[in-house]
N, C-alpha and C. Protein backbone atom coordinates (compact mmCIF):
# COMPACT_ATOMS: atom_id res chain seq x y z
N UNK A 1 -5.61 5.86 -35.45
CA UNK A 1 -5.88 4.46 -35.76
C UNK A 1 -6.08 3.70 -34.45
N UNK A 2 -7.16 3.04 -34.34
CA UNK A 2 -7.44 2.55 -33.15
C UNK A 2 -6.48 1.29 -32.90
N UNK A 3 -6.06 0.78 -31.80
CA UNK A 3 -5.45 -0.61 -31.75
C UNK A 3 -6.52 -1.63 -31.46
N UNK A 4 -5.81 -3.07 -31.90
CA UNK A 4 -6.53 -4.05 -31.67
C UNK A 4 -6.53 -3.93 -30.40
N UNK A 5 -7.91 -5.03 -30.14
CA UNK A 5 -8.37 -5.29 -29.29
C UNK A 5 -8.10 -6.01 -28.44
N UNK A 6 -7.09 -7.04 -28.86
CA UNK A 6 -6.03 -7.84 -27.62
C UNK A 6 -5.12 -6.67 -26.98
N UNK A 7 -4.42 -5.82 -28.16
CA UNK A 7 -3.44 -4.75 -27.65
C UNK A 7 -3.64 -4.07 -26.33
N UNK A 8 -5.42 -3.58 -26.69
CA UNK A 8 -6.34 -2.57 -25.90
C UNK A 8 -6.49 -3.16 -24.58
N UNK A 9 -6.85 -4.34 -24.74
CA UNK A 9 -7.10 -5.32 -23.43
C UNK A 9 -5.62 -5.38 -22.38
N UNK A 10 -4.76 -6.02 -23.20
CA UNK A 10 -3.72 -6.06 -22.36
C UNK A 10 -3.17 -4.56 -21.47
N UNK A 11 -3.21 -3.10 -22.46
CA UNK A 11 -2.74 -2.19 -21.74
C UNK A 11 -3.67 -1.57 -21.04
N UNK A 12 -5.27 -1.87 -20.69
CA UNK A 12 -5.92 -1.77 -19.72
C UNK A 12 -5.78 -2.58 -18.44
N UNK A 13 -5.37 -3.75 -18.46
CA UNK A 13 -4.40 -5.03 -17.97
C UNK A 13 -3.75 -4.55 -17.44
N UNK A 14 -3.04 -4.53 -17.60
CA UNK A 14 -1.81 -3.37 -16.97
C UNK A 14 -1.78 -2.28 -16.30
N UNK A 15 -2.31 -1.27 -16.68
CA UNK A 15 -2.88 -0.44 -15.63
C UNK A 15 -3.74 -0.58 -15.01
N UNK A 16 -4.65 -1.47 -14.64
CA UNK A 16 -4.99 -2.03 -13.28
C UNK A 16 -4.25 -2.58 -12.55
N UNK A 17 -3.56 -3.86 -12.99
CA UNK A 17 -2.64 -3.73 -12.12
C UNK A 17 -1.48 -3.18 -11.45
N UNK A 18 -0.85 -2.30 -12.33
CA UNK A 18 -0.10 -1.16 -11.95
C UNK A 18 -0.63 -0.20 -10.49
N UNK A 19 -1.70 -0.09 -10.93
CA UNK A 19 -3.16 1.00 -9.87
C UNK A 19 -3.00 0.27 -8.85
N UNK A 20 -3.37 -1.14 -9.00
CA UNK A 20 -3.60 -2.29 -7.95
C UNK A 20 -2.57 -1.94 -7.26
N UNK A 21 -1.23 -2.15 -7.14
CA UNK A 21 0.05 -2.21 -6.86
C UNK A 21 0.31 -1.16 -6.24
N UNK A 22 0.12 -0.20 -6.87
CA UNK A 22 0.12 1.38 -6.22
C UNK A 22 -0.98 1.77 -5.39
N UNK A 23 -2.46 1.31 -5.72
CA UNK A 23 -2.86 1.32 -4.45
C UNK A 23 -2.63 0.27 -3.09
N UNK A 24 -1.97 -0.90 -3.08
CA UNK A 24 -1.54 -1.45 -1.69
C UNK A 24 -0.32 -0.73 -1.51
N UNK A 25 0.36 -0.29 -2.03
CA UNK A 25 2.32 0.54 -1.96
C UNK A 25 1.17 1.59 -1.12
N UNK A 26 0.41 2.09 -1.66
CA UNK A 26 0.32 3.88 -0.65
C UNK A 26 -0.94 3.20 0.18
N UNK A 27 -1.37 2.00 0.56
CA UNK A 27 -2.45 2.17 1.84
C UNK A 27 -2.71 1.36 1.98
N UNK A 28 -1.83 0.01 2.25
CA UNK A 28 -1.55 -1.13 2.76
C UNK A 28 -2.67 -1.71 3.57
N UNK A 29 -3.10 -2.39 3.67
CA UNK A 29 -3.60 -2.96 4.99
C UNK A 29 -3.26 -4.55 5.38
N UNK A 30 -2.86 -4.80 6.33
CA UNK A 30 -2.72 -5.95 6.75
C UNK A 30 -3.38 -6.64 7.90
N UNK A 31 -3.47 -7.57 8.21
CA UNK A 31 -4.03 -8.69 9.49
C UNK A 31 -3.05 -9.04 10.63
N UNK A 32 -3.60 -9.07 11.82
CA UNK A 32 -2.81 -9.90 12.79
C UNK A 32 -3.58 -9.23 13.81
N UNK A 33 -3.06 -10.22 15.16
CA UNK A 33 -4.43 -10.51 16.38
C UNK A 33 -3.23 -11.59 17.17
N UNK A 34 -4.64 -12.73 17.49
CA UNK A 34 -3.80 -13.92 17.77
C UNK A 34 -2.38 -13.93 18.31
N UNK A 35 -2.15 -15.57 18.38
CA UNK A 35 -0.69 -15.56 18.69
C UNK A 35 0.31 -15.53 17.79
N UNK A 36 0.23 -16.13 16.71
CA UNK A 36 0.64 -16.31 15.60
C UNK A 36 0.44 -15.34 14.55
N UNK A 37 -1.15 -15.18 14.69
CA UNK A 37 -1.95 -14.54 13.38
C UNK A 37 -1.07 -13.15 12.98
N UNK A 38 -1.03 -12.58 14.15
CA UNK A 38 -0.40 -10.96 14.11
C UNK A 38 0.87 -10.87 13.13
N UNK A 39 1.61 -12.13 13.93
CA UNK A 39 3.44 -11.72 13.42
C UNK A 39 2.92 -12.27 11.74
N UNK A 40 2.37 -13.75 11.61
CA UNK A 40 2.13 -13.89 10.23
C UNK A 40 1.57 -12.70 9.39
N UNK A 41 0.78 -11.91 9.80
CA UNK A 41 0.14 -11.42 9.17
C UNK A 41 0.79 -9.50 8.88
N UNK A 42 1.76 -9.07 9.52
CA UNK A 42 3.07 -8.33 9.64
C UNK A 42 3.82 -8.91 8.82
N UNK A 43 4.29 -9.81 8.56
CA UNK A 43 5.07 -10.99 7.94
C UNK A 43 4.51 -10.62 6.18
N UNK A 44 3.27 -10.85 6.20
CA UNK A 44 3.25 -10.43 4.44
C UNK A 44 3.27 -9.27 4.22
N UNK A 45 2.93 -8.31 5.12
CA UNK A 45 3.02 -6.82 4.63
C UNK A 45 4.54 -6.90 4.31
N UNK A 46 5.22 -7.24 5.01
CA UNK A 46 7.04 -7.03 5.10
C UNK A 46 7.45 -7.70 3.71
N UNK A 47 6.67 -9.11 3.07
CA UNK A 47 7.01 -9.72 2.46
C UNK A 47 6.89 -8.88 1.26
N UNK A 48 5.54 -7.96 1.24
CA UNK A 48 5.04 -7.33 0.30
C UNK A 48 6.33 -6.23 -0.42
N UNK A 49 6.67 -6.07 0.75
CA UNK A 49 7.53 -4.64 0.21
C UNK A 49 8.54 -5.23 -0.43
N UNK A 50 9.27 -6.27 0.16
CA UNK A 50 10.25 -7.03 -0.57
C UNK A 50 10.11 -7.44 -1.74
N UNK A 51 8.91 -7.74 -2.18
CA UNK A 51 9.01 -8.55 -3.41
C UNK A 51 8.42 -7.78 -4.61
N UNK A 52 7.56 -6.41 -4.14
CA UNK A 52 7.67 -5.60 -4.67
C UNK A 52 8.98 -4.81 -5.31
N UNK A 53 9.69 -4.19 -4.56
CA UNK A 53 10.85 -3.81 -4.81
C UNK A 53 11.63 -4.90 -5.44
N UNK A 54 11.31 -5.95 -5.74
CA UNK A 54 12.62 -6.56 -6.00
C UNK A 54 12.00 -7.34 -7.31
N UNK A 55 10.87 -6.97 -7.59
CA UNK A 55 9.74 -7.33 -9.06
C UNK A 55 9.76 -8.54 -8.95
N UNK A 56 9.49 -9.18 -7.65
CA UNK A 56 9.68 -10.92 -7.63
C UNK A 56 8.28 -11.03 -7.69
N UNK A 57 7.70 -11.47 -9.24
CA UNK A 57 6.41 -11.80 -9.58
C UNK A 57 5.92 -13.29 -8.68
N UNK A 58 6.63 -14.40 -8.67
CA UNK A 58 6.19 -15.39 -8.14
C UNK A 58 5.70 -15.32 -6.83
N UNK A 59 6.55 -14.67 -6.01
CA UNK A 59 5.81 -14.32 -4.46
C UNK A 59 4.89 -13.50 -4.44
N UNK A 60 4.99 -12.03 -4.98
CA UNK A 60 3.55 -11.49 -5.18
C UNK A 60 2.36 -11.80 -5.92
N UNK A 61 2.65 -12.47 -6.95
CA UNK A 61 1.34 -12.79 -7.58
C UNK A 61 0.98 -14.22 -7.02
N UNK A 62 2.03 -14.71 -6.53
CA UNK A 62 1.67 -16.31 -6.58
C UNK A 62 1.31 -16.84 -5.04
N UNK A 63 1.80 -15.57 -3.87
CA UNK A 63 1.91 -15.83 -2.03
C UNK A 63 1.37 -15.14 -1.60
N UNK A 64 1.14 -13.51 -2.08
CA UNK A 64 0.89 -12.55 -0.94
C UNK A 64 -0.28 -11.88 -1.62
N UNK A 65 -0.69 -12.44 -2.93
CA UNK A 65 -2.31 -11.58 -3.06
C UNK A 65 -3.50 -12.13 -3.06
N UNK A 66 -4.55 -11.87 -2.64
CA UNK A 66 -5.79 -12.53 -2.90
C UNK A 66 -6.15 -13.12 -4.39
N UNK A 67 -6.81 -14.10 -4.55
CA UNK A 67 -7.33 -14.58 -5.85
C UNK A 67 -8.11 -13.06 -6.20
N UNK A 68 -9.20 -13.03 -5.71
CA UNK A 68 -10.41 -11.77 -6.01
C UNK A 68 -9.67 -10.36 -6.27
N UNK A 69 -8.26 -9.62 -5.61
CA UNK A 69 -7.62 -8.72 -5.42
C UNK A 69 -6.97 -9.19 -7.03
N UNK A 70 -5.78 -10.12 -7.30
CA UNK A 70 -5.21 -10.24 -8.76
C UNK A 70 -6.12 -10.01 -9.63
N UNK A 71 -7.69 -10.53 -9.61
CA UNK A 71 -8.12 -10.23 -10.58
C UNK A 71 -9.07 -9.17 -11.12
N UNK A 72 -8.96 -8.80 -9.82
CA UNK A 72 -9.60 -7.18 -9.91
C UNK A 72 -8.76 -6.37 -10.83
N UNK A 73 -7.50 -6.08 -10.30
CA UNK A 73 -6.28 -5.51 -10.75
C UNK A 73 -5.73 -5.49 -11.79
N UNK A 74 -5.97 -6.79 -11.81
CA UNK A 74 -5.43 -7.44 -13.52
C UNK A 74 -6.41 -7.22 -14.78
N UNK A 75 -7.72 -7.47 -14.56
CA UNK A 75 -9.04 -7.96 -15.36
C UNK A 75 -8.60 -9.22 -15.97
N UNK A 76 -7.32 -10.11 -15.55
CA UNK A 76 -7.46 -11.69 -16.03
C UNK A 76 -8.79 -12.41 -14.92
N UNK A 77 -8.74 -13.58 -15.17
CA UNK A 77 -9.10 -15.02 -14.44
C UNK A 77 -8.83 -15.77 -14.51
N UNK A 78 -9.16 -16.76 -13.51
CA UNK A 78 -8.35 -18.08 -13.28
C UNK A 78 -7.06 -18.27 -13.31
N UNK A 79 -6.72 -19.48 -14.53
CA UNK A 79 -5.55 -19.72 -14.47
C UNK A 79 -4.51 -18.65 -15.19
N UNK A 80 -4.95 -17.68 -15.93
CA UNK A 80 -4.32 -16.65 -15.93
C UNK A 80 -3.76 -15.58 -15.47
N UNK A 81 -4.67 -15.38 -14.35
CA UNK A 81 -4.34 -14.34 -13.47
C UNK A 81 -3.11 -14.05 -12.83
N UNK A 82 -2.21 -15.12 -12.90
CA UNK A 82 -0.69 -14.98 -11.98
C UNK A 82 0.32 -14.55 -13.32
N UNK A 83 0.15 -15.24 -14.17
CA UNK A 83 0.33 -14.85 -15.58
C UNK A 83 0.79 -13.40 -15.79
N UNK A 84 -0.62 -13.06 -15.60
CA UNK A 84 -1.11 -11.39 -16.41
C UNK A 84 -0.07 -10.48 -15.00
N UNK A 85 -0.57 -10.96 -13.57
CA UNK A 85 0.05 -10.29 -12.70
C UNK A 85 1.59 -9.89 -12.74
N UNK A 86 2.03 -11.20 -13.07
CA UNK A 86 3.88 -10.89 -13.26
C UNK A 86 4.40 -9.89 -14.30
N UNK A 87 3.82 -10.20 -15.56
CA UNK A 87 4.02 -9.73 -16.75
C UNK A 87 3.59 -7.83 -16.27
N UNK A 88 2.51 -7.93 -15.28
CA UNK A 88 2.00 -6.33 -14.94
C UNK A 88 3.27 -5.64 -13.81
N UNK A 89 3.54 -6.99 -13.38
CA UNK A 89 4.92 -6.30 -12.07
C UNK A 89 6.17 -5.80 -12.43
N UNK A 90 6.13 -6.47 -13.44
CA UNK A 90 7.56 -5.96 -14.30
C UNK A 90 7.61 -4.75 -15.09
N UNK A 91 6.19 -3.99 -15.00
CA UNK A 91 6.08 -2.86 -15.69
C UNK A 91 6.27 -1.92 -14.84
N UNK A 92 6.37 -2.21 -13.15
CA UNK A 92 6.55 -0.99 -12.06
C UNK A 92 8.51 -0.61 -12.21
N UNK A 93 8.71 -0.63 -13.25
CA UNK A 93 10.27 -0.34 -12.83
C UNK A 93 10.68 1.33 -11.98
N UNK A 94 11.55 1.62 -11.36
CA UNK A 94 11.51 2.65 -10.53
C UNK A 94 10.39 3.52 -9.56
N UNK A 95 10.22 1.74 -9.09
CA UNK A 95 9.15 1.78 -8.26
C UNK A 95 9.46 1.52 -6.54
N UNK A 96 9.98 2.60 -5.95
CA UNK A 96 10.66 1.61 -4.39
C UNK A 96 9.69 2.28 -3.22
N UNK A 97 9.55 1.06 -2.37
CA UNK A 97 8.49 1.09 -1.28
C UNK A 97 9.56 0.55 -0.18
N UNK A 98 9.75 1.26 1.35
CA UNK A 98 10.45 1.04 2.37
C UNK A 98 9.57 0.81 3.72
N UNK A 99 9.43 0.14 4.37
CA UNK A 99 8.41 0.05 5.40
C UNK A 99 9.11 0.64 6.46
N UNK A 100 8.81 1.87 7.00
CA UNK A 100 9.01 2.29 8.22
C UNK A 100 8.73 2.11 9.20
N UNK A 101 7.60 1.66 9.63
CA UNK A 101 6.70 0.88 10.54
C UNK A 101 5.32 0.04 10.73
N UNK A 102 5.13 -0.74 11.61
CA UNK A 102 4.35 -1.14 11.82
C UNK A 102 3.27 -0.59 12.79
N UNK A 103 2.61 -0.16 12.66
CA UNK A 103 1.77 0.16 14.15
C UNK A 103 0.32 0.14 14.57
N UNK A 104 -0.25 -1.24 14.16
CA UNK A 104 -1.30 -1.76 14.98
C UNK A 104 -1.25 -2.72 13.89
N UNK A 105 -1.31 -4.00 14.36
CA UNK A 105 -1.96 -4.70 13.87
C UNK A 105 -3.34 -5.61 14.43
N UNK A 106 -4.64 -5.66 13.97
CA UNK A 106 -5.86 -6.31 14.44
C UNK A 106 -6.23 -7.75 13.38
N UNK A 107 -6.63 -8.33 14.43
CA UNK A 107 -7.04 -9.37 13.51
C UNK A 107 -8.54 -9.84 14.05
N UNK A 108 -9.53 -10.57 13.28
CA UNK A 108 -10.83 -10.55 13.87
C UNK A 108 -11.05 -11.59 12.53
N UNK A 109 -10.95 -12.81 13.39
CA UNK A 109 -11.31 -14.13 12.53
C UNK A 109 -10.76 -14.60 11.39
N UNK A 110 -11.18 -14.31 10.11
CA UNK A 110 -10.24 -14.66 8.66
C UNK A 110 -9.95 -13.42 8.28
N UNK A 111 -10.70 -12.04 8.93
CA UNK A 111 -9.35 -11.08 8.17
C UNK A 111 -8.67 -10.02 9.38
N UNK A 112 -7.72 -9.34 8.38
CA UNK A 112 -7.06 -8.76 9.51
C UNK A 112 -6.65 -7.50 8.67
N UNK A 113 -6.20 -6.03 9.89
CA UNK A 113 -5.71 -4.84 9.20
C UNK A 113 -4.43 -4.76 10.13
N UNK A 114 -3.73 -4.38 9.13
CA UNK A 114 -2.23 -4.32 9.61
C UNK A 114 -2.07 -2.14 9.42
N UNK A 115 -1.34 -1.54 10.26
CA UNK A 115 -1.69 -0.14 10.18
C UNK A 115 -0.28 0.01 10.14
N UNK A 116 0.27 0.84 8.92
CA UNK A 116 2.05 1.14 8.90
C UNK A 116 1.89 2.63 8.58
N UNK A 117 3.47 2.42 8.51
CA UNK A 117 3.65 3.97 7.78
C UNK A 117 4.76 3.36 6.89
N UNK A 118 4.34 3.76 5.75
CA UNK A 118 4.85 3.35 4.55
C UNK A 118 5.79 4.37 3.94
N UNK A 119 6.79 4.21 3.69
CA UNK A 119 8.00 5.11 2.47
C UNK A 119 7.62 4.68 1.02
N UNK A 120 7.44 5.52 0.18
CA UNK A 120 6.91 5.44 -1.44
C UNK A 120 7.81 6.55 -1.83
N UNK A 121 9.22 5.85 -2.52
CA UNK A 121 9.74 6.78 -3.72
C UNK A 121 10.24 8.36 -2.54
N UNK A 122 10.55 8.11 -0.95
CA UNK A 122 11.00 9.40 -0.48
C UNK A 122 9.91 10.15 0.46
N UNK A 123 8.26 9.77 -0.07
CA UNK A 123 7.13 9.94 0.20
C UNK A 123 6.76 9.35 1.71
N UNK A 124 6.53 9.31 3.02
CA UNK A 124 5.92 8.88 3.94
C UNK A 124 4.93 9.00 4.30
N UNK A 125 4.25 8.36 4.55
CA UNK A 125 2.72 8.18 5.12
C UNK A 125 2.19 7.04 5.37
N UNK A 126 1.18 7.24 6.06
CA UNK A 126 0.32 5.67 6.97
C UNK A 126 -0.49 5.07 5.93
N UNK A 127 -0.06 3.80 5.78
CA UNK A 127 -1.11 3.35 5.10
C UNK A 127 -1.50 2.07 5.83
N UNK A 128 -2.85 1.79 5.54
CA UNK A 128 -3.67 0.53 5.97
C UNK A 128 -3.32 -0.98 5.16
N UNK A 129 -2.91 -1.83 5.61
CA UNK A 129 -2.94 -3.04 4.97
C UNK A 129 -4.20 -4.02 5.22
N UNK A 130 -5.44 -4.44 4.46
CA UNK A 130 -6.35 -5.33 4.82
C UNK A 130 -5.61 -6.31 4.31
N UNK A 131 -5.71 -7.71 5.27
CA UNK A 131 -5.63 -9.19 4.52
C UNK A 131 -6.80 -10.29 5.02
N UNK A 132 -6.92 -11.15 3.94
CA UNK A 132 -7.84 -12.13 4.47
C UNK A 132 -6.58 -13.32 4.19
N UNK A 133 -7.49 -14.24 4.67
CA UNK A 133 -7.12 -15.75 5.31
C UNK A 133 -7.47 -16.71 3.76
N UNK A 134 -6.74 -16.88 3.09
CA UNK A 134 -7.62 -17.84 1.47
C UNK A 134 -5.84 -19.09 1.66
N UNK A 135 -6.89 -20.11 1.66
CA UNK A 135 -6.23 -21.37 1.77
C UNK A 135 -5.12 -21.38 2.44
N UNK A 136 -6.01 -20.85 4.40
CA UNK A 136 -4.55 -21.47 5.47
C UNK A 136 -3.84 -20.20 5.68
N UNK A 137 -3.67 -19.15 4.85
CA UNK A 137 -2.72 -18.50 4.85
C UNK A 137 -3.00 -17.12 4.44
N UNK A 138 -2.95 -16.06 5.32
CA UNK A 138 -3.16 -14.50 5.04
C UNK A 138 -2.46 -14.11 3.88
N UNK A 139 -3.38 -13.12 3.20
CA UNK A 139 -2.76 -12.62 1.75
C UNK A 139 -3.65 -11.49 1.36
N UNK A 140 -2.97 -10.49 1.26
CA UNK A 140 -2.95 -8.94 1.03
C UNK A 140 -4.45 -9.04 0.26
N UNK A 141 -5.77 -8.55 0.48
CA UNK A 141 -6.95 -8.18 -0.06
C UNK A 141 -7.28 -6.81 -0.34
N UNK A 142 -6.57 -5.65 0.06
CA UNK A 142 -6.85 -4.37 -0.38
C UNK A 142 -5.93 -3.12 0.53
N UNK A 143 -5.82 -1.95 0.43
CA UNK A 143 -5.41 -1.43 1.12
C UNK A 143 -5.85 -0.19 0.73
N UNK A 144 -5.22 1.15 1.41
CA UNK A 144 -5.55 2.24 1.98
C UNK A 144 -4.82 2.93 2.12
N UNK A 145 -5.08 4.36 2.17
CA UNK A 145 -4.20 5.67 3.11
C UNK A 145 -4.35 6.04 4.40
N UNK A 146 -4.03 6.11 5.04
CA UNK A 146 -4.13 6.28 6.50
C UNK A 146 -4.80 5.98 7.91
């Protein structure tokens, strides 16, 4: 029996953003340069892991992701999109990400790649954090493996 079509929507919803989530957890990319730009932009990767691990929907959906990135992830828009995001964060339960390091961060105008090595669940490896610059303030746009 097929499910409705809100049902269908929402748990495709969800696993995008789940994916979303799991792809910045394993290949991060972040920004920094500058004087400022660098540590700010180190600063959300760090923020990232925190609020990940700790399913704090308001800072991740609402501080540290791109508009274009939530709604990729999500398939909401607009004013929904922070919405759909939280409701999707709360579905990562036994989900833990540890930042082991930082090690390069570049920045080059409004965006920037932050280069770590990331802990996933026991798992280590480098991942890339990209961020861009959207209203004043760097916020996680995609990421990467190594």
């Amino acid at each position: 029996m097929a499910l409705p079509s809100s049902a269908t929507s929402r748990g495709v919803a969800r696993a995008s953003l789940l994916l979303g989530i799991c792809a910045l957890a394993l290949a991060l990319p972040a920004c920094g340069g500058g004087d400022n730009d660098g540590d700010d932009a180190e600063q959300v990767v760090r923020d990232f892991v925190e609020a990940t691990n700790a399913r704090d929907g308001d800072t991740l959906c609402g501080e540290l992701l791109t508009q274009e990135f939530k709604e990729k992830a999500t398939g909401a828009t607009g004013e929904r999109v922070d919405e759909v995001c939280k409701q999707q964060l709360e579905l990562t339960k036994g989900f833990k990400l540890k930042l082991v390091s930082i090690d390069k961060t570049t920045v080059d105008g409004d965006r920037a790649t932050v280069r770590t090595v990331l802990n996933v669940d026991g798992v280590q490896a480098p991942r890339v954090f990209r961020l861009a610059k959207e209203d004043g303030d760097w916020r996680l746009a995609a990421g990467s493996s190594g």
